[in-house]
Structures are given as structure tokens and as C-alpha cells.
N, C-alpha and C. Protein backbone atom coordinates (compact mmCIF):
# COMPACT_ATOMS: atom_id res chain seq x y z
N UNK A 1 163.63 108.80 138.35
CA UNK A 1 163.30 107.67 139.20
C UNK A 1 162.86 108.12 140.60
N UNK A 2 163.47 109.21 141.41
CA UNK A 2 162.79 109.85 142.13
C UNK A 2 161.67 109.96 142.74
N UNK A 3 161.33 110.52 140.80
CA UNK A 3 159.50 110.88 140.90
C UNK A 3 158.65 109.67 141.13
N UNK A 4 159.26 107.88 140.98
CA UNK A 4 158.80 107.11 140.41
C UNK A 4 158.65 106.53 142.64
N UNK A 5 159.96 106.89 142.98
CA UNK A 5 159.63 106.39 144.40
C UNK A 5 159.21 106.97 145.51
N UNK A 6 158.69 108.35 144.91
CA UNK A 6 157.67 109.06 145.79
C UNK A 6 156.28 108.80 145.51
N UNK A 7 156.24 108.41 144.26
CA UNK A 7 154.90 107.82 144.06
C UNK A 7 154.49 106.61 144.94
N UNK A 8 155.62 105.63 145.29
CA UNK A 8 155.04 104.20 145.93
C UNK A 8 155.27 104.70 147.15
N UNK A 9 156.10 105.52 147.91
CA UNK A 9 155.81 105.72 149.16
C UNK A 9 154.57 106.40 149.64
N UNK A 10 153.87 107.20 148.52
CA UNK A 10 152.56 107.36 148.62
C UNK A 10 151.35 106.64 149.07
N UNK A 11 151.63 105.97 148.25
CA UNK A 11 150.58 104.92 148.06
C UNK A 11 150.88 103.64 149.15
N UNK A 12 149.73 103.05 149.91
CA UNK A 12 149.72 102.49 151.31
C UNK A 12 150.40 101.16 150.83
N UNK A 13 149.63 100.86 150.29
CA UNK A 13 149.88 99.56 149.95
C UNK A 13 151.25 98.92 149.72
N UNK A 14 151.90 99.51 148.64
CA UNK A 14 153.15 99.56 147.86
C UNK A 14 153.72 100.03 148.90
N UNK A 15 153.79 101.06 149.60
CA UNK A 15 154.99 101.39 150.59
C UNK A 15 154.93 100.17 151.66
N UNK A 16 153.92 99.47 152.16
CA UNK A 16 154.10 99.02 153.08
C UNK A 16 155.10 97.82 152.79
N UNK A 17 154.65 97.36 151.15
CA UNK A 17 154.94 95.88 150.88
C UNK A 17 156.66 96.18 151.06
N UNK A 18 156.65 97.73 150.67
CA UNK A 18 158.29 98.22 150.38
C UNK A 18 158.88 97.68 151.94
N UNK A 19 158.40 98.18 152.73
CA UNK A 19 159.14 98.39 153.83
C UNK A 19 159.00 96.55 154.26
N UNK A 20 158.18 95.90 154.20
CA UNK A 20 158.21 94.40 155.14
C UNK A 20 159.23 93.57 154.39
N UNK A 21 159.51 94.02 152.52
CA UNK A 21 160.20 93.20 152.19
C UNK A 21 161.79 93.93 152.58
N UNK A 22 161.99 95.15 153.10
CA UNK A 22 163.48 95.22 153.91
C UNK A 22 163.19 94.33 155.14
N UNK A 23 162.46 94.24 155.98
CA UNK A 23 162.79 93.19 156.60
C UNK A 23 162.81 91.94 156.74
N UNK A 24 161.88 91.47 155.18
CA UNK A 24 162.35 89.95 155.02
C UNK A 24 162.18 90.16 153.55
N UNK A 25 163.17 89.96 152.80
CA UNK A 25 163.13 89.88 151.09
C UNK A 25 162.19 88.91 151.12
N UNK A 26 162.23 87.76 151.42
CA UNK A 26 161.08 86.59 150.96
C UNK A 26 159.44 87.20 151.60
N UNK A 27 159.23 87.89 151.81
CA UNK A 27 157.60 88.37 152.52
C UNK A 27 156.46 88.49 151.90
N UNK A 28 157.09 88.77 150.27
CA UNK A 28 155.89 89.14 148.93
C UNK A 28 155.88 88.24 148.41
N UNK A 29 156.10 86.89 148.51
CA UNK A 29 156.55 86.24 147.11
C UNK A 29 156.93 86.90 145.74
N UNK A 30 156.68 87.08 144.89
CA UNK A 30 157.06 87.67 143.64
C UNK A 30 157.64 89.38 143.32
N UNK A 31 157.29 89.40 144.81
CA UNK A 31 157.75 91.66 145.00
C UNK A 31 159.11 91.06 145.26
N UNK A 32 160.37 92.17 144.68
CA UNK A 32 161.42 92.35 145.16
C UNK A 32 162.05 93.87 145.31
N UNK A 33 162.93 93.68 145.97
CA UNK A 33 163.98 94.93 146.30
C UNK A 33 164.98 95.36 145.23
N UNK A 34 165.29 96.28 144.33
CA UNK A 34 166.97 96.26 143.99
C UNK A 34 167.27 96.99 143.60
N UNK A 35 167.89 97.50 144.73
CA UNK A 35 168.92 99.21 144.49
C UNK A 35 167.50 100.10 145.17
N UNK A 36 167.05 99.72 146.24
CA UNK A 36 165.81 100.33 147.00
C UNK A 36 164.44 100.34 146.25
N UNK A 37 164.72 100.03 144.88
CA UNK A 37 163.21 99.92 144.19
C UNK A 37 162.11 98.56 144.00
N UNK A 38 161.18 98.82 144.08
CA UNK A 38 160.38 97.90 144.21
C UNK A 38 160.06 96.98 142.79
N UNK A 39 160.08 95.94 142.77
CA UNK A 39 159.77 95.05 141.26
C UNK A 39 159.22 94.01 141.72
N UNK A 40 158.36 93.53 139.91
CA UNK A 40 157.22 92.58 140.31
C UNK A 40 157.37 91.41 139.13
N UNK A 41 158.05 90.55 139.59
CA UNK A 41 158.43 89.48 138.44
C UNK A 41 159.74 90.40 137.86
N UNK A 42 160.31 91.31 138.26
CA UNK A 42 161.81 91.49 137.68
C UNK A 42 161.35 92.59 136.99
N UNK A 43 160.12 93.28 136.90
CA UNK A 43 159.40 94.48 136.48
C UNK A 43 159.11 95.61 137.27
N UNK A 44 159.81 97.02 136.87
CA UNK A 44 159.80 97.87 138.27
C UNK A 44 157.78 98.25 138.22
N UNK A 45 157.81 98.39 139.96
CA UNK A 45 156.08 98.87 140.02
C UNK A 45 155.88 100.03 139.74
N UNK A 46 154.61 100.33 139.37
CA UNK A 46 154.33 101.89 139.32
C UNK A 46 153.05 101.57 139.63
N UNK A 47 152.55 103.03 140.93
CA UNK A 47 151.17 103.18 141.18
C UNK A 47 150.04 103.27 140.24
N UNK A 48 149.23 102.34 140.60
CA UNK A 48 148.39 102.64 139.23
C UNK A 48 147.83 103.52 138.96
N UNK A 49 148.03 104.74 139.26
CA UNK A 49 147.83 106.11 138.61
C UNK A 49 148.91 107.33 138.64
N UNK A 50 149.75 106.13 138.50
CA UNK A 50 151.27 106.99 137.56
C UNK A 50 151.14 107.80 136.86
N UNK A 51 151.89 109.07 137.25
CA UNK A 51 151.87 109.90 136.03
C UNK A 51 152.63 109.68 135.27
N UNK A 52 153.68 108.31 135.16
CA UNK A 52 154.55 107.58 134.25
C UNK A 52 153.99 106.89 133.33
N UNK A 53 152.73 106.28 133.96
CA UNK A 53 152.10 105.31 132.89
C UNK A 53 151.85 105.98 131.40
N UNK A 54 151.27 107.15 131.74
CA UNK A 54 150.57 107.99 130.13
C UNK A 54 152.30 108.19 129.50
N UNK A 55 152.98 108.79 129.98
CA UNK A 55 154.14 108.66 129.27
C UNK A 55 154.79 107.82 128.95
N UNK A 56 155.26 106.79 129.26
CA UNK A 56 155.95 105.46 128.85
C UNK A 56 154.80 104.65 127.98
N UNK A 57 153.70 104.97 127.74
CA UNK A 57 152.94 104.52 127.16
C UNK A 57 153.14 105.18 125.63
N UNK A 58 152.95 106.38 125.35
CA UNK A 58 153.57 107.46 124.51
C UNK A 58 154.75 107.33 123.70
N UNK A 59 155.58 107.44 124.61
CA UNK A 59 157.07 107.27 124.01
C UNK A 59 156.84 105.53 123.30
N UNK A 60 156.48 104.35 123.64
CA UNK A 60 156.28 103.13 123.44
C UNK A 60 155.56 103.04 121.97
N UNK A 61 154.75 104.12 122.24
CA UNK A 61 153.80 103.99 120.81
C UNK A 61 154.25 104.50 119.67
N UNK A 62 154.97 105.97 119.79
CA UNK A 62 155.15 106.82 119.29
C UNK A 62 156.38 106.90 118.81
N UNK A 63 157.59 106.24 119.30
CA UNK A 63 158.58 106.45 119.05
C UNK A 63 158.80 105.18 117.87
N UNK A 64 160.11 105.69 117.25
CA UNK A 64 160.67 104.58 116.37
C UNK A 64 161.29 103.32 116.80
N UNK A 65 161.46 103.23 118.03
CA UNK A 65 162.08 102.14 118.93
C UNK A 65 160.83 101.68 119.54
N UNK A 66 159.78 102.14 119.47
CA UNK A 66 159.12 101.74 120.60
C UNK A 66 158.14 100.85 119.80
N UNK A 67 158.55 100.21 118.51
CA UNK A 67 157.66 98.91 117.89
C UNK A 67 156.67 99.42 116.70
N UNK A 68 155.79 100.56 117.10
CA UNK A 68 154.72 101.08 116.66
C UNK A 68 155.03 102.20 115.05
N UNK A 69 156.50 102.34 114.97
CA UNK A 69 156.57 103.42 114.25
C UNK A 69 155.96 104.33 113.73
N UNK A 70 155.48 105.05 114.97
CA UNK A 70 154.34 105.99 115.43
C UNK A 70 153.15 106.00 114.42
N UNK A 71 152.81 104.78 114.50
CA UNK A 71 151.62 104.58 113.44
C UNK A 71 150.25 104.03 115.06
């Protein structure tokens, strides 16, 4: 998770929204805070060029839990 919040402090956008909603949770409408991470509708964010995305995408497809039974 770390890796996941050095990515949004990277990125302008996402860090900024990070930082205005510590000073007012209500500032994004639909962005929230919890446990310092950023979420969108109750969904954590990832920069859109995550190097999480190709993996959680992977494991999702590929795995036996992940619906697809790596078909």
C-alpha cells in the first residue's frame, strides 16, 4: 500500500485533492479519506498509470477467485 500512496502523492492532481480533503472531508464530493488513503465512491484511487493496474488486473483474470478461471 505504500507503493500505492507514493504513487498519488506523485501525481498533482490526486495529491492535491488528498491534502484539501484533510482540511475539509466534504471538499470532493465523492473523494474520501480513510486510514490516510484516498477513495472514490468507497473505491481506493490509483493513478492512472499504476503500476497496480496491470497487476490487479492479472491476478483478477487469472486467478481462480478472480471470476475468470484463468480462461
Amino acid at each position: 500500500m505504500s507503493e500505492i500512496d507514493k504513487e498519488i502523492q506523485r501525481d498533482p492532481t490526486l495529491s492535491k485533492n488528498k491534502e484539501e480533503l484533510l482540511q475539509n472531508p466534504n471538499s470532493h464530493g465523492k473523494y474520501t479519506l480513510e486510514h490516510d488513503r484516498l477513495y472514490y465512491k468507497g473505491k481506493l484511487v490509483l493513478t492512472a498509470n499504476s503500476e497496480w493496474i496491470p497487476k490487479l488486473l492479472q491476478e483478477f483474470h487469472s486467478s481462480l477467485s478472480g471470476g475468470h478461471s484463468g480462461v
